[in-house]
N, C-alpha and C. Protein backbone atom coordinates (compact mmCIF):
# COMPACT_ATOMS: atom_id res chain seq x y z
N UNK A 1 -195.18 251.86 -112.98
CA UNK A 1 -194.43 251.82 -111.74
C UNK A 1 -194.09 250.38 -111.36
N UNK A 2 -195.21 249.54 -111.66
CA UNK A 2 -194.67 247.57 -111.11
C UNK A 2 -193.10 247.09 -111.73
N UNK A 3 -193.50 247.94 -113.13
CA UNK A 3 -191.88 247.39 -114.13
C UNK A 3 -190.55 248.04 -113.21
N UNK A 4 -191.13 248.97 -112.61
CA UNK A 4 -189.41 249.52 -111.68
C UNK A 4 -189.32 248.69 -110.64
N UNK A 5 -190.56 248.94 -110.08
CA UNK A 5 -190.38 248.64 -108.40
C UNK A 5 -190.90 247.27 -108.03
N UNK A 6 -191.58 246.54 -108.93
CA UNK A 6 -192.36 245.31 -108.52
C UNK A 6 -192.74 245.01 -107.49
N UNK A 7 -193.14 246.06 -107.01
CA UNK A 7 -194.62 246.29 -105.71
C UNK A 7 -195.55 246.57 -105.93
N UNK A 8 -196.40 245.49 -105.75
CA UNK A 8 -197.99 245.93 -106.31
C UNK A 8 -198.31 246.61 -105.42
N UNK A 9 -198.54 246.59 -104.48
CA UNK A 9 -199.28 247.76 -103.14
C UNK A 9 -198.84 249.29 -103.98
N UNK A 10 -197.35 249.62 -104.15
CA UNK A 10 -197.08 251.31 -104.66
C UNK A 10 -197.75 251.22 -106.13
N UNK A 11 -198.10 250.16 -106.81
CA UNK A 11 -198.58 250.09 -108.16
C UNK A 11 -200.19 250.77 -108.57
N UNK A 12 -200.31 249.72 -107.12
CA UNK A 12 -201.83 250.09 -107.54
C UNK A 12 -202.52 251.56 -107.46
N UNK A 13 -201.97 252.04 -106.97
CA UNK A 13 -202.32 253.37 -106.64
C UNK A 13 -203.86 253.87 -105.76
N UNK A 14 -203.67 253.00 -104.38
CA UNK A 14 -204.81 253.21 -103.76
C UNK A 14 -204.73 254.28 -102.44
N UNK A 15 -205.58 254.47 -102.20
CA UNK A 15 -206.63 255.59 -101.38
C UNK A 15 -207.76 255.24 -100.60
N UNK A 16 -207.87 255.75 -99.28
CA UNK A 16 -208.76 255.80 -98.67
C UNK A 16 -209.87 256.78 -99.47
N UNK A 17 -211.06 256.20 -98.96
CA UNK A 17 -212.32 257.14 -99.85
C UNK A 17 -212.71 258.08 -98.80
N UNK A 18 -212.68 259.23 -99.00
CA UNK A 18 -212.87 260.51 -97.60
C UNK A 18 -214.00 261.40 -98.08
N UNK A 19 -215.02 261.32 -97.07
CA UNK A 19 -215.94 262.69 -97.29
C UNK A 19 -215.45 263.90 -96.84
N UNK A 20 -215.83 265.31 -97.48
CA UNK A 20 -215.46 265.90 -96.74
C UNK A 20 -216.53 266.52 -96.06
N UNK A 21 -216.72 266.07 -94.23
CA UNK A 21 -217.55 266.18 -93.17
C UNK A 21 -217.49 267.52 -93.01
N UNK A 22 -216.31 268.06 -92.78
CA UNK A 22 -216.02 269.57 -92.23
C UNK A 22 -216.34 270.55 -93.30
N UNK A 23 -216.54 270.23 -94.74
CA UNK A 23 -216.96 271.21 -95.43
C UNK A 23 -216.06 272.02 -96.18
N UNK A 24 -214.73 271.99 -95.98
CA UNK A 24 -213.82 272.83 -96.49
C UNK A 24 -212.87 272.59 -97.61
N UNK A 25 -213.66 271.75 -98.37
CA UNK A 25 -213.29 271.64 -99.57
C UNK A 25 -211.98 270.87 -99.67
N UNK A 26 -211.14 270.39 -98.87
CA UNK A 26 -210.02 270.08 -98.82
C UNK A 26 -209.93 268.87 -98.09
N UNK A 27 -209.00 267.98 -98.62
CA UNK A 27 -208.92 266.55 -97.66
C UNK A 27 -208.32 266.45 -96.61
N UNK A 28 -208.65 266.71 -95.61
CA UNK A 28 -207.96 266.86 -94.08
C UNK A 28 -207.40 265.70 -93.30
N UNK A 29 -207.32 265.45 -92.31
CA UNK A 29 -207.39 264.19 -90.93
C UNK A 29 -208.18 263.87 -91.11
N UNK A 30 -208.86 262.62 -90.65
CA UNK A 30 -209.94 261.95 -90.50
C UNK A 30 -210.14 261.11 -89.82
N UNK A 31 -211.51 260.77 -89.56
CA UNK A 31 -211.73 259.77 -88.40
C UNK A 31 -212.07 258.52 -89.16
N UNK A 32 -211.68 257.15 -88.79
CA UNK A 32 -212.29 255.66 -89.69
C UNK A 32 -213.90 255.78 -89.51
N UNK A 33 -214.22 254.61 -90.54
CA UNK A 33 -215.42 254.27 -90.60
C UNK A 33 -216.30 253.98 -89.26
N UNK A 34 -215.54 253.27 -88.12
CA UNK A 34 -216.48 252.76 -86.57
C UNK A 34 -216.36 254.30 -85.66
N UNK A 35 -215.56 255.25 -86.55
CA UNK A 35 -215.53 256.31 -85.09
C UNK A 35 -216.80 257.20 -85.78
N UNK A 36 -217.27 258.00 -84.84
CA UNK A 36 -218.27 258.82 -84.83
C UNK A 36 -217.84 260.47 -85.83
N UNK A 37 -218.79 260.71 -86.24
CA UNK A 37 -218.34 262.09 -87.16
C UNK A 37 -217.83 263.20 -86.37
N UNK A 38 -216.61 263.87 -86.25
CA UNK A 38 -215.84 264.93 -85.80
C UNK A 38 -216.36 266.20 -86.47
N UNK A 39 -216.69 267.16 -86.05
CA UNK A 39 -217.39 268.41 -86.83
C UNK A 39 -215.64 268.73 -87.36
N UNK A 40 -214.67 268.59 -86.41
CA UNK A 40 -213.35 269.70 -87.63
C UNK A 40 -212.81 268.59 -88.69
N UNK A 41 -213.15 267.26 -88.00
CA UNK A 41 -212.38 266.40 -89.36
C UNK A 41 -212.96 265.83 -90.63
N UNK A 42 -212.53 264.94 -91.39
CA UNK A 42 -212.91 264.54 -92.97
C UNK A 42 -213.33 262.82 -92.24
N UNK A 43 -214.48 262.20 -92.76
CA UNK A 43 -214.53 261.18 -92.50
C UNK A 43 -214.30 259.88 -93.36
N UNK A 44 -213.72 258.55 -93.07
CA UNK A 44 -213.30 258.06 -94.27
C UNK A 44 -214.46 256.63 -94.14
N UNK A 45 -215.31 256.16 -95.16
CA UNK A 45 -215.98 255.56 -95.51
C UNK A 45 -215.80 254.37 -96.08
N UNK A 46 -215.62 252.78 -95.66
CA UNK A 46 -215.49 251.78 -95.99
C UNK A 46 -216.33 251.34 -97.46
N UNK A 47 -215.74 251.65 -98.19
CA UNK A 47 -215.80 250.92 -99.62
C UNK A 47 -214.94 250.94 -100.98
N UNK A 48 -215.39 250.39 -101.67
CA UNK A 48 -214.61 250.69 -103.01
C UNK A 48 -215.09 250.78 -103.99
N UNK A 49 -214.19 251.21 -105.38
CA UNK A 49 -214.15 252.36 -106.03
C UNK A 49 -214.32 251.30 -107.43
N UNK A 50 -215.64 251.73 -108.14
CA UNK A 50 -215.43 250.84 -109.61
C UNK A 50 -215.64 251.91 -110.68
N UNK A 51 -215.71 251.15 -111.81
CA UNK A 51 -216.27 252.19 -112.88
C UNK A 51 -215.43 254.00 -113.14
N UNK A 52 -214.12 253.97 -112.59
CA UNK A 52 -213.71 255.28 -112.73
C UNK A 52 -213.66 255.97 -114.21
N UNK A 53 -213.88 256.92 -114.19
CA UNK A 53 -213.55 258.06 -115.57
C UNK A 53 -213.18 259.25 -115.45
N UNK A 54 -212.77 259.39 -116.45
CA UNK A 54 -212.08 260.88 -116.57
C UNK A 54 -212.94 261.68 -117.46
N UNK A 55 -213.14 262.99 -117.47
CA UNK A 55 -214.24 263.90 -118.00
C UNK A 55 -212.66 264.76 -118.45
N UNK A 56 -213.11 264.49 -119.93
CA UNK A 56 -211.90 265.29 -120.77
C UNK A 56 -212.35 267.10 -120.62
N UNK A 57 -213.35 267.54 -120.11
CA UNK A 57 -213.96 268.77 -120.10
C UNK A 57 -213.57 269.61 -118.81
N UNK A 58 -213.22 268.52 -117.55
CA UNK A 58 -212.15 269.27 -116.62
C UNK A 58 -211.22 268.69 -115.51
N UNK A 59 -210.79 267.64 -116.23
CA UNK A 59 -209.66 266.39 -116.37
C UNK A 59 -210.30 266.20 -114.87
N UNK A 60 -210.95 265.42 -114.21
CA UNK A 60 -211.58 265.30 -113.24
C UNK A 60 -211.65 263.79 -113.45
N UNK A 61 -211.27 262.99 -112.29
CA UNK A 61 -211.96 261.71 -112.49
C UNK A 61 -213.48 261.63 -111.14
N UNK A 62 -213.77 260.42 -111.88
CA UNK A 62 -215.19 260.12 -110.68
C UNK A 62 -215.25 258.59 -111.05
N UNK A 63 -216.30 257.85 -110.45
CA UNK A 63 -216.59 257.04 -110.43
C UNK A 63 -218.02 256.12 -109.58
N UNK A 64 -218.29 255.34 -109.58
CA UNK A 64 -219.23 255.11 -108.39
C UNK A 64 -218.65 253.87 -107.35
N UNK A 65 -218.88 254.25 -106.42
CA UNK A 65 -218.90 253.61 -105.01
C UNK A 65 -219.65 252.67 -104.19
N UNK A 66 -219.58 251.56 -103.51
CA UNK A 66 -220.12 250.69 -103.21
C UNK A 66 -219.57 250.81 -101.77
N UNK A 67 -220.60 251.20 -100.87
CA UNK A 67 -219.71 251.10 -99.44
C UNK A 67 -220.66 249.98 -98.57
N UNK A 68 -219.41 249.65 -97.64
CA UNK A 68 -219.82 248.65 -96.92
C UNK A 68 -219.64 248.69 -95.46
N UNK A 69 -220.43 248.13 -94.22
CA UNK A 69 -221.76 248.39 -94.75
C UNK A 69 -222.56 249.52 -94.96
N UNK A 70 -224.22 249.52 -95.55
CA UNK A 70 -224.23 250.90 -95.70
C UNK A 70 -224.51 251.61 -94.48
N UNK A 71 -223.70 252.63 -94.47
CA UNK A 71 -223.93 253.78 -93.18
C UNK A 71 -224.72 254.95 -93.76
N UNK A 72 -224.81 256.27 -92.86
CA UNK A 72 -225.23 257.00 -92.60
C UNK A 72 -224.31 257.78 -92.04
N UNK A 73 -224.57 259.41 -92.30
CA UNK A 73 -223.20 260.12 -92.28
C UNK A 73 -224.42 261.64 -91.68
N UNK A 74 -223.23 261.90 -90.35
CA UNK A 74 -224.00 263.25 -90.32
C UNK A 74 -224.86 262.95 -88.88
């Protein structure tokens, strides 16, 4: 995408990191990291994302996370 558009921001392909608080399996609204947990919304968690992979067994990526600072959820 940089070779078309030579925007790194649309290049990089980033994302907020979201729990899902409400449970419903799905990425909803959400509240930032300083607001308090909403029982109907998804909450989004200050950190970032290293080490990603893909699991050829159910094309799934993951990775591990480093959040800052550490909170507590719930």
């Amino acid at each position: 995408m940089f070779d078309a558009t030579h925007d790194e921001e649309k290049s990089q392909g980033w994302t907020a990191l979201i729990l899902d608080t409400n449970g419903n399996g799905k990425r909803d609204e959400y509240v930032e990291p300083d607001q308090p947990v909403d029982p109907t919304k998804d909450k989004r968690i200050a950190g970032a994302f290293y080490g990603v992979t893909v699991s050829p067994v159910t094309v799934r990526s993951g990775g591990h996370c480093w959040a800052f600072p550490v909170q507590s959820f719930g």
